[in-house]
Protein backbone atom coordinates (compact mmCIF):
# COMPACT_ATOMS: atom_id res chain seq x y z
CA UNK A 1 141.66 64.61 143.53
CA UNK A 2 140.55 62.79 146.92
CA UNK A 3 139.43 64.28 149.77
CA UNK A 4 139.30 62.95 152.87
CA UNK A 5 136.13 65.12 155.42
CA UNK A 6 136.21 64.61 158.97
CA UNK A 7 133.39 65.09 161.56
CA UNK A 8 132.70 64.31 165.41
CA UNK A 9 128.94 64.03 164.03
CA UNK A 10 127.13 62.20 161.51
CA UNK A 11 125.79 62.87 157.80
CA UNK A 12 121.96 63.69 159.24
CA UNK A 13 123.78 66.27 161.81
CA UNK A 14 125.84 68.13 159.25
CA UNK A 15 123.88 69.64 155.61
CA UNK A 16 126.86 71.71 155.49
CA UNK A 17 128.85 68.26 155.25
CA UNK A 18 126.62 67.07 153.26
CA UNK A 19 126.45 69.85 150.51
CA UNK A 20 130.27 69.72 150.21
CA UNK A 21 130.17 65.88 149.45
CA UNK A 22 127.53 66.44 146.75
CA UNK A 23 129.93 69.14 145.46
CA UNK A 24 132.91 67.10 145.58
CA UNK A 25 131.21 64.32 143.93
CA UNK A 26 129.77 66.55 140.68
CA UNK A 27 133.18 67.54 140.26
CA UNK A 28 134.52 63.47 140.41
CA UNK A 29 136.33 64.08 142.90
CA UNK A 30 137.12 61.16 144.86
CA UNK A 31 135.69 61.24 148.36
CA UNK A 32 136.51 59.45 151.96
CA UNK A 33 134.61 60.47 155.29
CA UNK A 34 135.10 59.43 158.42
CA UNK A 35 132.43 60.29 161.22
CA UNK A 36 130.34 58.61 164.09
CA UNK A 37 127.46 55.89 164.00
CA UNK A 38 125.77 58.15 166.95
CA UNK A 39 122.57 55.82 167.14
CA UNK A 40 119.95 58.10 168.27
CA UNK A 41 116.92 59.70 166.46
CA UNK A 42 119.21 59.96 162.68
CA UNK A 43 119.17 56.41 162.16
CA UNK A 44 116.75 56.08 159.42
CA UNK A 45 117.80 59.32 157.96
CA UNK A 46 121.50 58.12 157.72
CA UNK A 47 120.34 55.04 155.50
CA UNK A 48 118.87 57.46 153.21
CA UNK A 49 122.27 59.60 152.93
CA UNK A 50 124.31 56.19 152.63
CA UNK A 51 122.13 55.32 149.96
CA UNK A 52 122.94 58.70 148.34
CA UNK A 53 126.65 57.98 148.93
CA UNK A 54 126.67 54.85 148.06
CA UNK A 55 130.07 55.52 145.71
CA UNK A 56 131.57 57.61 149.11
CA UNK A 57 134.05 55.58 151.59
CA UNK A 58 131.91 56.50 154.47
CA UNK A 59 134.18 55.08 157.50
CA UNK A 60 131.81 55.17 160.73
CA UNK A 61 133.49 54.92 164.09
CA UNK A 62 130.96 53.75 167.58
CA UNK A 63 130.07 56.66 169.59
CA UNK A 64 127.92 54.47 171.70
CA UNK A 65 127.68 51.94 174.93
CA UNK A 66 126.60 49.45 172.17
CA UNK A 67 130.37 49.16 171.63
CA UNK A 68 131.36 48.97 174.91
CA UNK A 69 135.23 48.83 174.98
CA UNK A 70 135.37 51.76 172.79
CA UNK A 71 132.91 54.02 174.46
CA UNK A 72 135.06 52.97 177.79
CA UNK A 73 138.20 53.75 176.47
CA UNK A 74 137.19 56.95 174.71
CA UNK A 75 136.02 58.58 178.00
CA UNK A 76 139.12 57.29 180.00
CA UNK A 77 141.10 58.64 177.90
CA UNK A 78 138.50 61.98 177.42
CA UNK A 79 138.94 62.18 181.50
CA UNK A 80 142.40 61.86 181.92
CA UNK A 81 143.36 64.57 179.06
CA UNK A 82 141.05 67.02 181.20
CA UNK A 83 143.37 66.00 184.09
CA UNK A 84 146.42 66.07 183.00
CA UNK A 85 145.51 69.13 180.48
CA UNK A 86 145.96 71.33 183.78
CA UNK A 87 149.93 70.07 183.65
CA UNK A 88 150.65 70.58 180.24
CA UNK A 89 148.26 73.58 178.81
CA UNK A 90 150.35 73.92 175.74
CA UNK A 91 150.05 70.40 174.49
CA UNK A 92 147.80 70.72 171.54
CA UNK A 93 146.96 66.49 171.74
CA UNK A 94 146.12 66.98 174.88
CA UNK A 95 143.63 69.98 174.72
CA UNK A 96 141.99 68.52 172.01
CA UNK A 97 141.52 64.96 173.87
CA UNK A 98 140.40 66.98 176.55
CA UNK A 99 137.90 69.01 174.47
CA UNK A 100 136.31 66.45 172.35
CA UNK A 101 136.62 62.62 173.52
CA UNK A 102 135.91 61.78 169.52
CA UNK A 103 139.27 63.36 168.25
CA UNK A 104 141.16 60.50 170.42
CA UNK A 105 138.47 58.46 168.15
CA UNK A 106 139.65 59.95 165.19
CA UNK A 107 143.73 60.34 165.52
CA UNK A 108 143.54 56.43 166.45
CA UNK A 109 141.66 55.74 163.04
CA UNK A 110 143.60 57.87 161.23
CA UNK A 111 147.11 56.25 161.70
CA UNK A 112 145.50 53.36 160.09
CA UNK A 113 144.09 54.88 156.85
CA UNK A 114 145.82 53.17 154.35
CA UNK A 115 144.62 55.69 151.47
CA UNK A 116 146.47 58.87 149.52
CA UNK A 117 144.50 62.09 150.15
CA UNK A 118 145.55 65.39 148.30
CA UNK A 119 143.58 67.36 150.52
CA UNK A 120 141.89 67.58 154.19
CA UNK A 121 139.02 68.80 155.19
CA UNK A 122 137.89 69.03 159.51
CA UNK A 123 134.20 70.25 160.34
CA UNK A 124 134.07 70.57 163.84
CA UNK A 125 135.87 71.79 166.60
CA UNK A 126 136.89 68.26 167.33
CA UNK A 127 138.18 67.05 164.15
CA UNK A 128 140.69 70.22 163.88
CA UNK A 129 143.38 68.31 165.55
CA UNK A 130 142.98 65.10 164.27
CA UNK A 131 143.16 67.09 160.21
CA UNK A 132 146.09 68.35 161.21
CA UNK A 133 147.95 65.67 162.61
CA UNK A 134 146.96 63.32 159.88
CA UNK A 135 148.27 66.23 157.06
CA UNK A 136 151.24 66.88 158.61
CA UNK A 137 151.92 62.66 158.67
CA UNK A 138 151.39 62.65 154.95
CA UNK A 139 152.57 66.13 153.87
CA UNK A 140 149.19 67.22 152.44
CA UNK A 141 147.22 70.85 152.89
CA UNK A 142 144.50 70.47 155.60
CA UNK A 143 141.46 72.98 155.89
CA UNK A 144 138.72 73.63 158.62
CA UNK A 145 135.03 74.97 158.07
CA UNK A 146 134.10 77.17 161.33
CA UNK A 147 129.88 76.76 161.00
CA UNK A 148 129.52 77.50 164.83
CA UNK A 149 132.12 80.01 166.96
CA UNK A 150 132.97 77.62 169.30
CA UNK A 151 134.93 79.38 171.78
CA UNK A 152 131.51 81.07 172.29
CA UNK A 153 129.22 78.60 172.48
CA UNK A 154 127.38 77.61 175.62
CA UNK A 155 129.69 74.98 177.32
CA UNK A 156 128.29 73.46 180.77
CA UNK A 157 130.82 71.65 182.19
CA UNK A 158 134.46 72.42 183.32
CA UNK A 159 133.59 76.19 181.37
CA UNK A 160 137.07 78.39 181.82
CA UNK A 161 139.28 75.38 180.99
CA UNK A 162 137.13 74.52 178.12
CA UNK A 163 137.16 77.87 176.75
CA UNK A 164 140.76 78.39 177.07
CA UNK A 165 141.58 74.93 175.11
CA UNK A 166 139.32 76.07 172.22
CA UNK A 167 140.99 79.42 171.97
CA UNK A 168 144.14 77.82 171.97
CA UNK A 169 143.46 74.95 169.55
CA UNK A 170 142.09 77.60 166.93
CA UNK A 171 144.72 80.01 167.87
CA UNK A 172 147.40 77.23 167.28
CA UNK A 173 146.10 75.67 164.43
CA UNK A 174 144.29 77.88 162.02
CA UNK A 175 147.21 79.31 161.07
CA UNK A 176 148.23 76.18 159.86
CA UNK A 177 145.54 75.77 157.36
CA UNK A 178 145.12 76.09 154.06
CA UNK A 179 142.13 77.81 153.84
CA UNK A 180 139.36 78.83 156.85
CA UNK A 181 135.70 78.93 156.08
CA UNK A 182 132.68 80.36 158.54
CA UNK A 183 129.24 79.92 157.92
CA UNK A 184 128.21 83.55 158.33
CA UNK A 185 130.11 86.94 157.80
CA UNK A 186 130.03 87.85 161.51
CA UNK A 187 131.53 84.30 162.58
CA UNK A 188 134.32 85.04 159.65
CA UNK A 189 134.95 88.29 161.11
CA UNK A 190 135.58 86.70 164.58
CA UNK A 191 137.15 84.15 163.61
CA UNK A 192 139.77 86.48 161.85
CA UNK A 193 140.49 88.63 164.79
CA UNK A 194 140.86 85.59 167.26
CA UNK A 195 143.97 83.87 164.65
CA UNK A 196 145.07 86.10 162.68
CA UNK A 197 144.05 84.72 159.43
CA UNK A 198 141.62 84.99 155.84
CA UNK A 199 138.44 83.47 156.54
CA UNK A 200 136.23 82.57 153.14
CA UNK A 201 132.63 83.46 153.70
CA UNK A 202 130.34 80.33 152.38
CA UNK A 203 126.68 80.79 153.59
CA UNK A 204 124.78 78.10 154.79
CA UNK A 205 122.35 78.40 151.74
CA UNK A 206 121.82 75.56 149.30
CA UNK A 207 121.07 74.18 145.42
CA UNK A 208 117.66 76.04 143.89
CA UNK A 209 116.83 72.81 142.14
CA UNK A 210 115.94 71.67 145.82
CA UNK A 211 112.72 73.89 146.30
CA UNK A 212 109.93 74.31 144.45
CA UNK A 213 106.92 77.09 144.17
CA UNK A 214 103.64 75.70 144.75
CA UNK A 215 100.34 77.23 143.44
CA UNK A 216 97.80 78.61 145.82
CA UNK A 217 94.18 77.04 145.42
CA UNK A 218 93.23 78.55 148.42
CA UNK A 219 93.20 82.11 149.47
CA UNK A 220 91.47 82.02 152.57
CA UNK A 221 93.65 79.10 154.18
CA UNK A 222 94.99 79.89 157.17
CA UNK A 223 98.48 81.45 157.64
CA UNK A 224 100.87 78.35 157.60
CA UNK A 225 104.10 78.84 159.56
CA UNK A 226 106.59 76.57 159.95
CA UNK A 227 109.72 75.99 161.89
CA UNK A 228 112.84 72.97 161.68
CA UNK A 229 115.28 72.35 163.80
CA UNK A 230 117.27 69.12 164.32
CA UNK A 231 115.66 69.05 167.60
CA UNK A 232 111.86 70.11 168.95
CA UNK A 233 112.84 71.25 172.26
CA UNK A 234 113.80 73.94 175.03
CA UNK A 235 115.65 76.75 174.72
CA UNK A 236 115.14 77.43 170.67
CA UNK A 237 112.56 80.48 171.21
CA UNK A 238 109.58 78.06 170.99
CA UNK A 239 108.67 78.91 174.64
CA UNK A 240 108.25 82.71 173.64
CA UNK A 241 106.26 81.96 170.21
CA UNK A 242 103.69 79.62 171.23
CA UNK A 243 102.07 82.18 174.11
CA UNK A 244 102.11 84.51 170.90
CA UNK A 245 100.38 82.13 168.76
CA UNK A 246 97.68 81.35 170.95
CA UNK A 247 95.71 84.70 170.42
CA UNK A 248 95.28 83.40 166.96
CA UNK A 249 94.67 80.22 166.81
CA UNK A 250 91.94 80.08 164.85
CA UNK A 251 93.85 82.21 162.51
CA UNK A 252 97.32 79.93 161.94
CA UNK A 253 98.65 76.40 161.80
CA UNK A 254 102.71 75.76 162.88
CA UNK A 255 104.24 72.91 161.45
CA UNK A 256 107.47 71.83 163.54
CA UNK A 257 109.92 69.57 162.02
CA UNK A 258 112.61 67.53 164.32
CA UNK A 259 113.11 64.92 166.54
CA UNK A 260 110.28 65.76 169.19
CA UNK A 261 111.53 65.91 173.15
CA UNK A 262 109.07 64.29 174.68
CA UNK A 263 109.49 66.40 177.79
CA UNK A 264 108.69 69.77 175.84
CA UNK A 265 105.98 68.54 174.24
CA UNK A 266 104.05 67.33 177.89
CA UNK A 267 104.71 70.97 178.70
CA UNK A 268 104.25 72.98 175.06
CA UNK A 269 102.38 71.20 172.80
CA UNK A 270 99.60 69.82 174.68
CA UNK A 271 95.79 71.34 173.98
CA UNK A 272 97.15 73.48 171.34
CA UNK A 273 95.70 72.07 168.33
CA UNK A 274 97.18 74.05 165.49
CA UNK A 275 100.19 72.75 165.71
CA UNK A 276 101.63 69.72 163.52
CA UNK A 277 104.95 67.80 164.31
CA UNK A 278 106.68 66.12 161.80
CA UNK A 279 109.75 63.73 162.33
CA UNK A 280 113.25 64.68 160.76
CA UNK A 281 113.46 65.03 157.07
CA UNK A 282 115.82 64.40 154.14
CA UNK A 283 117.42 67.80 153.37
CA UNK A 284 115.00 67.74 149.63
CA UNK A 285 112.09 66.49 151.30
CA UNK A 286 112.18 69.49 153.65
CA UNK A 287 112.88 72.14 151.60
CA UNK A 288 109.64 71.00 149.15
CA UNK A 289 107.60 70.47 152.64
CA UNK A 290 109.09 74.28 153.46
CA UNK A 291 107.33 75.41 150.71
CA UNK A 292 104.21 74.72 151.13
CA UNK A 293 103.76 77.39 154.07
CA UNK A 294 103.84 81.23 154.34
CA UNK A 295 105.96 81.68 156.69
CA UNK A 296 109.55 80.55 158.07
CA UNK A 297 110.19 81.22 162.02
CA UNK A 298 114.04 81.90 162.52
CA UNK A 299 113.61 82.35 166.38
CA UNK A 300 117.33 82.16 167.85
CA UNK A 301 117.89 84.25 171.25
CA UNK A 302 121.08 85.87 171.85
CA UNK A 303 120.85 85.02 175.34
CA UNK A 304 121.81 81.81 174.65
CA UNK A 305 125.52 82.06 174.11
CA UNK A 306 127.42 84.68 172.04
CA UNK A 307 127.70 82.35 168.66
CA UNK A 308 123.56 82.71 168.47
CA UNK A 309 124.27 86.20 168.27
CA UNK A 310 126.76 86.04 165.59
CA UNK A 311 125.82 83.11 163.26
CA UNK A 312 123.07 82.40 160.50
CA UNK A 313 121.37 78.85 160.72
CA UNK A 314 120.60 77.26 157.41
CA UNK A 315 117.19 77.16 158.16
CA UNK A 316 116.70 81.28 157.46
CA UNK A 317 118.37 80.65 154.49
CA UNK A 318 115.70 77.62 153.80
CA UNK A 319 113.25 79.64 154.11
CA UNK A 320 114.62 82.68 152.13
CA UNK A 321 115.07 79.80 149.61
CA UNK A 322 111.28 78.68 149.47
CA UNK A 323 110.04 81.75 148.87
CA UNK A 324 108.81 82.18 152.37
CA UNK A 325 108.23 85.14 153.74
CA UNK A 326 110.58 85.25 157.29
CA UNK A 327 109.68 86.15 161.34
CA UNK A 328 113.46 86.74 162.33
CA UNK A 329 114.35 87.41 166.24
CA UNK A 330 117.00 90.67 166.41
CA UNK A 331 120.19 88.61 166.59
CA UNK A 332 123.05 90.41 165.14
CA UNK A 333 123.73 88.23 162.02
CA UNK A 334 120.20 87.74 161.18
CA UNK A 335 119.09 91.67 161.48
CA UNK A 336 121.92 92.20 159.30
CA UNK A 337 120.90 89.18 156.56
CA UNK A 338 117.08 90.33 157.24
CA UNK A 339 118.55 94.20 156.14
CA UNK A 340 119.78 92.36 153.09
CA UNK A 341 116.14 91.60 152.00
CA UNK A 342 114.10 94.31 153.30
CA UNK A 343 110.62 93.46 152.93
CA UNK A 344 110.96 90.10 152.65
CA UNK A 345 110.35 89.41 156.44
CA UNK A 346 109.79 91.34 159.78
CA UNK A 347 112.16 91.40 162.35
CA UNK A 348 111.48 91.33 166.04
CA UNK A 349 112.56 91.54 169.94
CA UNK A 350 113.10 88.45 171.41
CA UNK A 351 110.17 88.48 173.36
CA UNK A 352 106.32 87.11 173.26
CA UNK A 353 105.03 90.32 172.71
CA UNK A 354 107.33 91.34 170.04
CA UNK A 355 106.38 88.08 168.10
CA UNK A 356 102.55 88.40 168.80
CA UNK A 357 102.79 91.89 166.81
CA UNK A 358 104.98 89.88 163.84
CA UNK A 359 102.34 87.50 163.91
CA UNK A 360 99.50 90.49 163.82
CA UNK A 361 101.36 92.48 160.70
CA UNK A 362 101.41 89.36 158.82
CA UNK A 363 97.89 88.56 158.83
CA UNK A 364 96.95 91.73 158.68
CA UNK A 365 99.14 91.60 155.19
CA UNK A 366 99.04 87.79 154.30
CA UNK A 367 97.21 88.57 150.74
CA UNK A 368 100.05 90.88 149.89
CA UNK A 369 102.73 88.48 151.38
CA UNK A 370 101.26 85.28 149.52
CA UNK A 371 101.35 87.52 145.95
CA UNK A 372 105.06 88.09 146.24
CA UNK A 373 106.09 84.64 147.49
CA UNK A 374 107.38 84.10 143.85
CA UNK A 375 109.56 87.53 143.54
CA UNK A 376 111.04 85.90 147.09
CA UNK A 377 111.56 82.83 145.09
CA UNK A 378 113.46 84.11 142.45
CA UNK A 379 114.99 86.89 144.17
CA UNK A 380 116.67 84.38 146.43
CA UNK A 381 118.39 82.48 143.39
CA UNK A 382 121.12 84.96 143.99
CA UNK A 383 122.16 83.31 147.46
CA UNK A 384 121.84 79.36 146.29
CA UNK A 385 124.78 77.13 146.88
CA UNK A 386 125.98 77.51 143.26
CA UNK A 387 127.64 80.49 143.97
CA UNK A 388 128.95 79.78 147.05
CA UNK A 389 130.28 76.37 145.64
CA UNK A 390 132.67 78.15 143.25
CA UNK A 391 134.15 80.03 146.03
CA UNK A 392 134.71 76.16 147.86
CA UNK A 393 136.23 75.27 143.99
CA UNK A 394 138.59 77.74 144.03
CA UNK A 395 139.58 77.25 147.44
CA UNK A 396 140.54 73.65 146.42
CA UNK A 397 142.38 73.92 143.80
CA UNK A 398 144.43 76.74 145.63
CA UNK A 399 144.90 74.24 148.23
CA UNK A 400 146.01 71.52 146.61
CA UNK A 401 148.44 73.48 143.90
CA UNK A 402 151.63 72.35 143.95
């Protein structure tokens, strides 16, 4: 079988992309992505994941003003769909030009693909169109994987239009599908009620054989929390921990891992010595530097935008993963995850106080919490990827059943 993934992003901005390939691949499948040479801080990561890939037909279209022809034609043609969108609100092309500028990127590579694919896969809102219009060209099932709710997502610019052409390019087109995947049981749920159709739970957890359980030599280290994000910067519930931290830091260490914003750090990092910053990681190489802390910091704020509210980040299941014991912010999905597991983390209000008493019960417990890090370990063997990989098997071979 071949499949053929699409993306708006990159390898280093999509694990969830990333664990399907791997699955595809154990299974022999034959495998063709097309995505975007972004050129920013996943540079160096990429080479590692091409290396990886090295048997995938990884197809990388410019996203840049390196390439300046294409970047100039992709946003003409990105500003005249959100023009002439206003005209013709029911053109499906048209929305999705208007929504993402990288779908035009991707139809126009498409109609040149001189390959046979038996089956169709779009992550991202702004590969939806582009899998469908390339399925229904060669007669072949297409599917989409909903990790984010996008039609409730924070969107800055051009907001009612923007909603409306993701409601209607979901609304439209998920029908259509083969099969619909979310990334969390709340987004499935949504997702459901907005089109009308089955939507396949398949958490954003991963393969055990990726973490491993270190040995304490030292019970009176400090508590060692950690955090990871694609990104170190405003606006991820940073700004509420560190005040909490600072009572205690003598007490803890906090490890962030991302691409640092050099304009959070002048204003958040600065004079407060317990923290370390590490650049972007390998998906393996993180989860084995996860598990050398204590404690994993899911801090996501519902005041954000309504998918925070609703969706699980792979990084709580990272931490679940390494045996870490978890500081969750009340956010729908995650109280509900974190009620899945109970006494395997503590749960707080989104605010600095809340986490300053998180931070308090966990010292005040940290010998208890290190002795169980291995029941967490195991215990969390039930959520890995293998099992959610044989729901993605079965969902292929449905698909692709003739």
């Amino acid at each position: 079988m071949h499949i053929l993934f699409l993306t708006t992003a990159n390898l280093s901005a999509n694990p969830r992309l990333v664990k399907e390939i791997r699955f595809a691949i154990t299974y022999n499948y034959k495998v063709t992505v097309v995505l975007f040479d972004l050129k920013q801080w996943t540079t160096e990561l990429e080479k590692l994941y091409q290396k990886e890939f090295k048997y995938v037909q990884l197809i990388y279209l410019p996203a840049t003003r390196q390439n300046l022809i294409s970047w100039l034609q992709l946003n003409i043609n990105h500003f005249a769909a959100q023009r002439f969108y206003r005209y013709f609100p029911l053109s499906l092309k048209l929305a999705a030009v208007a929504s993402s500028k990288r779908s035009f990127s991707l139809v126009k590579k498409l109609k040149n693909l001189c390959f046979n694919f038996d089956l169709i896969i779009a992550h991202n809102l702004g590969a939806l169109y582009p899998a469908y219009q390339i399925a229904q060209k060669l007669n072949v099932p297409f599917a989409f994987d909903v990790e984010d709710y996008h039609p409730g997502e924070i969107i800055q610019i051009d907001t009612k239009n923007e909603i409306r052409r993701r409601l209607f390019l979901m609304q439209q087109l998920l029908p259509k599908a083969a099969y619909v995947t979310a990334a969390s049981p709340l987004i499935a749920r949504a997702v459901k009620k907005l089109c009308k159709v089955p939507v396949v739970t398949i958490n954003n957890s991963f393969n055990s054989n990726e973490f491993e359980l270190p040995v304490y030599d030292n019970p009176d280290e400090k508590l060692k929390l950690v955090w990871f994000s694609q990104n170190i910067n405003h606006g991820r519930g940073l700004e509420l921990l560190l005040p909490a931290l600072d009572s205690f830091c003598d007490a803890v260490t906090l490890t962030l891992i991302g691409n640092l914003n050099y304009i959070f750090a002048n204003k958040w990092l600065q004079h407060r010595d317990y923290i370390r910053v590490v650049s972007p990681l390998k998906q393996d190489l993180l989860h084995k530097e996860l598990s050398r802390h204590d404690v994993g910091l899911a801090l996501e704020l519902s005041n954000i935008d309504h998918n925070k509210e609703i969706a699980l980040s792979n990084k709580i299941f990272a931490y679940k993963q390494a045996g870490l014991f978890v500081l969750a912010t009340d956010t729908k999905a995650q109280v509900a995850f974190m009620n899945h597991f109970k006494g395997d983390g503590y749960l707080c209000e989104q605010t600095s106080v809340s986490l300053k008493n998180g931070i308090a019960y966990i010292l005040e417990n940290i010998t208890v919490i290190r002795a169980e890090k291995r029941k967490r370990f195991e215990q969390a063997k039930e959520i890995a990827f293998e099992a959610e990989a044989q729901k993605l098997i079965a969902l292929w071979q449905q698909a692709t059943r003739k």
